[in-house]
N, C-alpha and C. Protein backbone atom coordinates (compact mmCIF):
# COMPACT_ATOMS: atom_id res chain seq x y z
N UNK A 1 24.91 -19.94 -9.86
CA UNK A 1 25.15 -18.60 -10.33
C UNK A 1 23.86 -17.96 -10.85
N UNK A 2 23.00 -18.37 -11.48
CA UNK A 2 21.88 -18.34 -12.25
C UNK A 2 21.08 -17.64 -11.13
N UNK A 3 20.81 -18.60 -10.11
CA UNK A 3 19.53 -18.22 -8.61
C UNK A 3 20.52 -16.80 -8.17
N UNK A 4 21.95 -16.86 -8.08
CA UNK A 4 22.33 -15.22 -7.78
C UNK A 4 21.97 -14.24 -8.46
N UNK A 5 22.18 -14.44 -9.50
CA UNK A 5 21.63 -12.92 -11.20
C UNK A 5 19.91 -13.48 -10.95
N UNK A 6 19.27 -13.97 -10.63
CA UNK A 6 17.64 -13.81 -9.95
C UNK A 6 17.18 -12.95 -8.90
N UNK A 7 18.38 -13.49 -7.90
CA UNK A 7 17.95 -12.80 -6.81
C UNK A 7 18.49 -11.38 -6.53
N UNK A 8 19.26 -10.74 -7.55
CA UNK A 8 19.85 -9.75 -7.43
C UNK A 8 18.95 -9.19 -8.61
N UNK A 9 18.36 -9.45 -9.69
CA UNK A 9 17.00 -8.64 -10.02
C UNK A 9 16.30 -8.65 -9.30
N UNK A 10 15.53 -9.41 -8.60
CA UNK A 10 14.20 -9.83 -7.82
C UNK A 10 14.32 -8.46 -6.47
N UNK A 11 15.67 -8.40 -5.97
CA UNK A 11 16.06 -7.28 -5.25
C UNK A 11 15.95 -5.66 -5.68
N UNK A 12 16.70 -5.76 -6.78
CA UNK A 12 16.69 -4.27 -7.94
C UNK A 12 16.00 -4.06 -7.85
N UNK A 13 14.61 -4.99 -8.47
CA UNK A 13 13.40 -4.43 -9.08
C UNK A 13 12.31 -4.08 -7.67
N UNK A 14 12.47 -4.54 -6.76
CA UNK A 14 11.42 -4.71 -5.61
C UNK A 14 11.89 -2.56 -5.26
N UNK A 15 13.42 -2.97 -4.67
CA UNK A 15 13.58 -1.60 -4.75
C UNK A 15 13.67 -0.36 -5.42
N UNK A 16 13.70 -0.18 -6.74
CA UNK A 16 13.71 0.68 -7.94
C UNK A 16 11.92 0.86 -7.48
N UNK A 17 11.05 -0.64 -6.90
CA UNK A 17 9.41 -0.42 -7.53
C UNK A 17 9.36 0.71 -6.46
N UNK A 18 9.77 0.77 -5.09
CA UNK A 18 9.66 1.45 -4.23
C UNK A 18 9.88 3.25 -4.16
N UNK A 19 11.04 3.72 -5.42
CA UNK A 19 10.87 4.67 -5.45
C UNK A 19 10.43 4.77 -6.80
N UNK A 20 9.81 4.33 -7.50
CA UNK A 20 9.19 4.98 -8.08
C UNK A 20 7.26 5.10 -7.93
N UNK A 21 6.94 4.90 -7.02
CA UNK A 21 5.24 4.45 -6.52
C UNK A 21 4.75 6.17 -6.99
N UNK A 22 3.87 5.96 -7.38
CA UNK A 22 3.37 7.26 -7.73
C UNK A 22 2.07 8.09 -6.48
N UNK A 23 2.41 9.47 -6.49
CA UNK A 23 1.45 10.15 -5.48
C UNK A 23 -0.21 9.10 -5.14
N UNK A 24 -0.33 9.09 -6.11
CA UNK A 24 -1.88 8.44 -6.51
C UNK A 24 -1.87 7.08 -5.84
N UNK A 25 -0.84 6.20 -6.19
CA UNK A 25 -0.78 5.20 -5.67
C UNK A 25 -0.58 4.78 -3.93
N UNK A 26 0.93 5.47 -3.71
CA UNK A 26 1.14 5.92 -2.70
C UNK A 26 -0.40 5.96 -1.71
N UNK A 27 -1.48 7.38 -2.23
CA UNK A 27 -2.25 7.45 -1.19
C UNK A 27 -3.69 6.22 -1.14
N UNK A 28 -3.43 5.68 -2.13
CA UNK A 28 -4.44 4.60 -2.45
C UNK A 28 -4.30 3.52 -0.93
N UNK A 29 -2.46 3.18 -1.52
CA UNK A 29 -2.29 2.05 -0.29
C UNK A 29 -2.16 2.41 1.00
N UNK A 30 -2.26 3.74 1.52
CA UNK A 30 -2.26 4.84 2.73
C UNK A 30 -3.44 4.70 3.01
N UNK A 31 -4.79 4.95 2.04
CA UNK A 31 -6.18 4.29 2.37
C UNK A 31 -5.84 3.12 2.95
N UNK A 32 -5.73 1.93 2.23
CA UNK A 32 -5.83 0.42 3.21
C UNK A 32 -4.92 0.62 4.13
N UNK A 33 -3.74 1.20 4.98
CA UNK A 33 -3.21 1.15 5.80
C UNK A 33 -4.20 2.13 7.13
N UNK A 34 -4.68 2.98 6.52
CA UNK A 34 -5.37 4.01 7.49
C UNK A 34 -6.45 3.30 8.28
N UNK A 35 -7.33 2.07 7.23
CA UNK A 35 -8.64 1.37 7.96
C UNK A 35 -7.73 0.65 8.55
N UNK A 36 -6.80 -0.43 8.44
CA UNK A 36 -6.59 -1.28 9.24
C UNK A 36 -5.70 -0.67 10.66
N UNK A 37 -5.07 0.55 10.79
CA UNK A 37 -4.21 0.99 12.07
C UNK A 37 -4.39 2.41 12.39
N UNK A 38 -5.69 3.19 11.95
CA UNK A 38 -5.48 4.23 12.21
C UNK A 38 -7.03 4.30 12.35
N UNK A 39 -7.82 3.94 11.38
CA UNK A 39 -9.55 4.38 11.62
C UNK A 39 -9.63 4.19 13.16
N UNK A 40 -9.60 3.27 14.14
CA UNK A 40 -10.43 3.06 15.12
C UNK A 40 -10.01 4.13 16.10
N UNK A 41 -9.28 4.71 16.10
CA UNK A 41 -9.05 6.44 16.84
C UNK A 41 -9.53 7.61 16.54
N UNK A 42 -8.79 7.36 14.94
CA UNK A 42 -8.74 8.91 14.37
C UNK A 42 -10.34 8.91 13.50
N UNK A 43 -10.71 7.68 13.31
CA UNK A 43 -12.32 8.12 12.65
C UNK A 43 -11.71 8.26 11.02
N UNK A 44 -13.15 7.51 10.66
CA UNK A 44 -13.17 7.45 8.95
C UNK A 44 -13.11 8.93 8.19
N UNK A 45 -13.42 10.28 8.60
CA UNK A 45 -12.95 11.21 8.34
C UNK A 45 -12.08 11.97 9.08
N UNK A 46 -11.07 11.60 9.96
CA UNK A 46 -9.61 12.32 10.62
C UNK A 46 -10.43 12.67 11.75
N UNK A 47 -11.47 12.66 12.14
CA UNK A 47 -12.03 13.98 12.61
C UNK A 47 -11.46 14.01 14.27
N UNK A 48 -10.67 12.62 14.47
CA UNK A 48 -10.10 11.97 15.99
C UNK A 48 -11.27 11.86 16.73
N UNK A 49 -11.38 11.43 17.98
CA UNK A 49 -12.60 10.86 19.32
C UNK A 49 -12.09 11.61 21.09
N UNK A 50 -12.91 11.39 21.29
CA UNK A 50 -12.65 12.30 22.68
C UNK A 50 -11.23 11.65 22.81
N UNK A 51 -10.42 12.55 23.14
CA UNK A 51 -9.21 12.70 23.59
C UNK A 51 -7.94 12.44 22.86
N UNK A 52 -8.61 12.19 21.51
CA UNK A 52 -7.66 11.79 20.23
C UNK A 52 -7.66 12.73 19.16
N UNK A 53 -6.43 13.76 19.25
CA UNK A 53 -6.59 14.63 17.85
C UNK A 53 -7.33 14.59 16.53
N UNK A 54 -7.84 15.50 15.99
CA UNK A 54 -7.77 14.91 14.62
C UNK A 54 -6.76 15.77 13.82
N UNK A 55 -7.29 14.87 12.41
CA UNK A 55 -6.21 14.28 11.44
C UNK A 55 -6.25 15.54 10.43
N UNK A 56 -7.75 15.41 10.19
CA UNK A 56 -8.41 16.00 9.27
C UNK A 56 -7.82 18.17 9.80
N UNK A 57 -7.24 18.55 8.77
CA UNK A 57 -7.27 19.82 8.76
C UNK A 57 -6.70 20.46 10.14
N UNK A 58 -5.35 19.56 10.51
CA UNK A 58 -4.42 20.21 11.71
C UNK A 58 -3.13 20.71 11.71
N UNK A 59 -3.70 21.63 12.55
CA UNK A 59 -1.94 22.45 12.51
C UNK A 59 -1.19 21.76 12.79
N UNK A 60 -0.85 20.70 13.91
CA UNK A 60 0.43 19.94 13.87
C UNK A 60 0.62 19.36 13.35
N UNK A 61 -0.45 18.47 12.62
CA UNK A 61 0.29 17.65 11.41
C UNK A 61 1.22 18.16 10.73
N UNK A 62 0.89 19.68 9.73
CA UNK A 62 1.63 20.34 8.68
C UNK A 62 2.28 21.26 9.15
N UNK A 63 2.35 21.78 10.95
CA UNK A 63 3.45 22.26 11.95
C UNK A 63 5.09 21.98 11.17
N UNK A 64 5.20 20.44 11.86
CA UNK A 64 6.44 20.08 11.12
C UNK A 64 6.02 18.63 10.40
N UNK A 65 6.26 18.31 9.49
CA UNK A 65 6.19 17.44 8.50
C UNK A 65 6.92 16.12 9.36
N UNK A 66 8.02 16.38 9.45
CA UNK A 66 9.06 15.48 9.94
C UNK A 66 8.43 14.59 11.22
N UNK A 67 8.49 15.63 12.17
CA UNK A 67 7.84 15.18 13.13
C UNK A 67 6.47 14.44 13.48
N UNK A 68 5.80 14.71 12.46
CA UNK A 68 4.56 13.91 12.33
C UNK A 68 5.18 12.68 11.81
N UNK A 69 6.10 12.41 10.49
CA UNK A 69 6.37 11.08 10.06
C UNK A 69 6.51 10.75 11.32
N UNK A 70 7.80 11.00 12.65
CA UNK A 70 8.25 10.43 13.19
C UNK A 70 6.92 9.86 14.31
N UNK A 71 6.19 10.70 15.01
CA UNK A 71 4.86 10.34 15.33
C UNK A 71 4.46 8.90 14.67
N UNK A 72 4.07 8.82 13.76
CA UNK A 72 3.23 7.18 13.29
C UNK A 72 4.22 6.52 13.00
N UNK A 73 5.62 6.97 12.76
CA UNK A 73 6.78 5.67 12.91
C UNK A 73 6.79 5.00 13.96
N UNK A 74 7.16 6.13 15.25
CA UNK A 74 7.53 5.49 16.46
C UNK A 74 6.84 5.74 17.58
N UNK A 75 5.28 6.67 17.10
CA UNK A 75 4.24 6.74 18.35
C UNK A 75 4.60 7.84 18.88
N UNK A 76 4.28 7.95 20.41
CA UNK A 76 4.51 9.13 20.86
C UNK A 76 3.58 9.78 22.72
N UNK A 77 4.33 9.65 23.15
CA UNK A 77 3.26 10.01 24.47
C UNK A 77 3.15 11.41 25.06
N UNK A 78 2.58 12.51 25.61
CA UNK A 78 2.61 13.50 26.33
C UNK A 78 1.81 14.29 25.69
N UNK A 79 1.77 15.72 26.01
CA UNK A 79 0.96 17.01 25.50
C UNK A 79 1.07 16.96 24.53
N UNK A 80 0.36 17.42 23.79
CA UNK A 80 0.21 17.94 22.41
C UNK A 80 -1.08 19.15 22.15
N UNK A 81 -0.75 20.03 21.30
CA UNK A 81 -1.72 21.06 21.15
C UNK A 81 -1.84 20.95 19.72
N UNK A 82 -3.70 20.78 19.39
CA UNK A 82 -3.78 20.46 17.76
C UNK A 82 -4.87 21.19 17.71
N UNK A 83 -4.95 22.41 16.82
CA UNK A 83 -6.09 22.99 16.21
C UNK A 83 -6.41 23.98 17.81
N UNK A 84 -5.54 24.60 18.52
CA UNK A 84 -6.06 25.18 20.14
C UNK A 84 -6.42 24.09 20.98
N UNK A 85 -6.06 23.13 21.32
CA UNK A 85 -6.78 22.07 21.88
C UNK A 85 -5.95 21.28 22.62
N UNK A 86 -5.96 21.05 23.75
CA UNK A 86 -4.86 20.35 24.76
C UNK A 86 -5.40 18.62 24.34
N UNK A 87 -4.06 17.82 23.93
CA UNK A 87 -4.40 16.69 23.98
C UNK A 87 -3.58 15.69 24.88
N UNK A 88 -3.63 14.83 25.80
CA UNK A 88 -2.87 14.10 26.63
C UNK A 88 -3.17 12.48 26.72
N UNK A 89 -2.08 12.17 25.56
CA UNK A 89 -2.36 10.76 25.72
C UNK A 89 -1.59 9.89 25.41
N UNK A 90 -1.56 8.08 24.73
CA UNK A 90 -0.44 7.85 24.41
C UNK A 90 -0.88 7.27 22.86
N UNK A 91 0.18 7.48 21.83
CA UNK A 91 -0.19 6.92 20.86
C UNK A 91 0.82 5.58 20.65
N UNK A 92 0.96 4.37 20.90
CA UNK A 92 1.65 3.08 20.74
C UNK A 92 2.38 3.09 18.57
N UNK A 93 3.42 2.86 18.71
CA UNK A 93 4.12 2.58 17.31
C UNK A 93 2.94 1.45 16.74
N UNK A 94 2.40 1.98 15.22
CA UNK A 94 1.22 0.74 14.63
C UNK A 94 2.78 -0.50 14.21
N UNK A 95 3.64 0.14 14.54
CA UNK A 95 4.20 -1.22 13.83
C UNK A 95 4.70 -1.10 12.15
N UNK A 96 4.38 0.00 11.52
CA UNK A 96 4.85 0.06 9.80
C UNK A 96 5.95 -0.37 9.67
N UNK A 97 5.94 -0.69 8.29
CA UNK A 97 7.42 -0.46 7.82
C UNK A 97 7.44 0.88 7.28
N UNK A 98 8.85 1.03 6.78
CA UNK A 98 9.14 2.82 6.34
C UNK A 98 7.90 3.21 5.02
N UNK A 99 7.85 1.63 4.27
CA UNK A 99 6.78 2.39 3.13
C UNK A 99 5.48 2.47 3.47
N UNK A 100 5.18 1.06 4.58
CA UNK A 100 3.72 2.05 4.71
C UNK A 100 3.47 3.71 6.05
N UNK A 101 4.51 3.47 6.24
CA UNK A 101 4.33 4.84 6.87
C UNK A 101 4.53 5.84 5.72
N UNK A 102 5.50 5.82 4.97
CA UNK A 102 5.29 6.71 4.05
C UNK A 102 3.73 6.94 3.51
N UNK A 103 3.30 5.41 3.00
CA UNK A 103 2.04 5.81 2.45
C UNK A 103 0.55 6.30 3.06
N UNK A 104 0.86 5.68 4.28
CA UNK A 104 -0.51 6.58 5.30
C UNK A 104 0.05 7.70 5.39
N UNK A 105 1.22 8.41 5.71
CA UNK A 105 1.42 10.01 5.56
C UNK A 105 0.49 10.58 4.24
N UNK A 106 1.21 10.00 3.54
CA UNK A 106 0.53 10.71 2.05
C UNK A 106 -0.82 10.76 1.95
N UNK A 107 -1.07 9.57 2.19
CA UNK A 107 -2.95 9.77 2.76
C UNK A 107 -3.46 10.52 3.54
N UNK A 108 -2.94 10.66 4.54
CA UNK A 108 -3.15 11.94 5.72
C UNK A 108 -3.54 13.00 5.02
N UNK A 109 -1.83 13.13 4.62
CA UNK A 109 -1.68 14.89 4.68
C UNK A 109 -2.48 15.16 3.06
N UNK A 110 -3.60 14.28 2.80
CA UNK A 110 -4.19 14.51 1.38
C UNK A 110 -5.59 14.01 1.19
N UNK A 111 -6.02 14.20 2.54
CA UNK A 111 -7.45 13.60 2.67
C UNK A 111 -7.93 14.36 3.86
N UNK A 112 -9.39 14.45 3.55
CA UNK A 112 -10.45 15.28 4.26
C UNK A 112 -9.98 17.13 4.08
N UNK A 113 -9.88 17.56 3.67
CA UNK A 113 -9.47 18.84 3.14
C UNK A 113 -7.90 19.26 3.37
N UNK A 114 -7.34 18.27 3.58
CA UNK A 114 -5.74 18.23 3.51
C UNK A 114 -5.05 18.45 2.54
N UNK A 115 -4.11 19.13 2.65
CA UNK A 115 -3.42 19.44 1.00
C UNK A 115 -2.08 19.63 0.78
N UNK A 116 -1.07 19.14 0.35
CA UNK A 116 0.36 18.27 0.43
C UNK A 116 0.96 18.23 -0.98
N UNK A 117 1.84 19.19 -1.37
CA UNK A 117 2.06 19.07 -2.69
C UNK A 117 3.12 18.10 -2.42
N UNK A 118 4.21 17.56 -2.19
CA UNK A 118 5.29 16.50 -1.97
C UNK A 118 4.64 15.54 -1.88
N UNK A 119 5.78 14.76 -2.27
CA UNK A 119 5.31 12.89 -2.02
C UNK A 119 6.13 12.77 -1.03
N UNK A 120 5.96 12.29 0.31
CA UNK A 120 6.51 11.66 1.22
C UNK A 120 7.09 10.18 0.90
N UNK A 121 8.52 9.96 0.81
CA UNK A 121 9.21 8.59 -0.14
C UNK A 121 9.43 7.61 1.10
N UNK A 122 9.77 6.47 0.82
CA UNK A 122 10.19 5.56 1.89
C UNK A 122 11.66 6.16 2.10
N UNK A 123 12.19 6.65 1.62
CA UNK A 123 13.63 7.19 1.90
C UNK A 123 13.34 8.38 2.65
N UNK A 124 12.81 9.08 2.43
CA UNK A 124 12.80 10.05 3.52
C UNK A 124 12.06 9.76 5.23
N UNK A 125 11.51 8.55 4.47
CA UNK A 125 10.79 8.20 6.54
C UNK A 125 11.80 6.75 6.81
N UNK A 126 13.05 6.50 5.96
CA UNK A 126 13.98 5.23 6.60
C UNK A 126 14.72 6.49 6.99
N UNK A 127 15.36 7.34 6.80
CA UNK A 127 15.96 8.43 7.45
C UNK A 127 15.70 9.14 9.17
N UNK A 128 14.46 8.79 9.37
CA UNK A 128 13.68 9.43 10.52
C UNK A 128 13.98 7.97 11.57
N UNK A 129 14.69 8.33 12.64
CA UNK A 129 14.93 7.48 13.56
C UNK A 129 13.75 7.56 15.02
């Protein structure tokens, strides 16, 4: 009985820690998610590489919000137009879970002259199929 009332805090608390992560934090661990699955495209400042959008200061990112989560959730292949600019390519799912996609969003949409008053939550990108 004891290891049940453990593992049913050990659960609570993991999830309670999840919504409460703060903006700051959030984009901290969006930094270490960005070098390890996102720098080698999009470049240490968003700025993207021949034939790869950038990050940094685009209309489709902040176009629709949603749709970008769903983008680095589940990838994405075909046209895209970012900043006037025809892009055609494929982007492969990095594989996140819902919180670090949450937290590289928040990093995104809040780095290199990006600006994002919301916190993007793991509940709102477990919602996005």
């Amino acid at each position: 009985m004891k290891f049940l009332i453990i593992i049913y805090f050990l659960t609570s608390f993991l999830f309670l820690s999840q919504n409460f992560k703060t903006k700051e934090q959030s984009i901290k661990d969006g930094y270490e998610i960005y070098q390890d699955f996102c720098l080698r495209c999009h470049m240490s400042e968003g700025e993207g590489s021949k034939g790869i959008p950038p990050l940094a200061k685009s209309d489709y990112l902040f176009s629709d919000i949603e749709n970008s989560i769903h983008v680095v959730k589940n990838g994405m292949k075909g046209e895209i137009i970012v900043n006037n600019v025809k892009y055609n390519n494929v982007m492969e799912s990095p594989g996140l879970d819902d919180e670090e996609v949450a937290d590289v969003m928040n990093y995104i949409l809040n780095s290199w002259g990006n600006s994002y008053d919301k916190l993007i939550t793991y509940e709102e990108v477990l919602k996005i199929k």
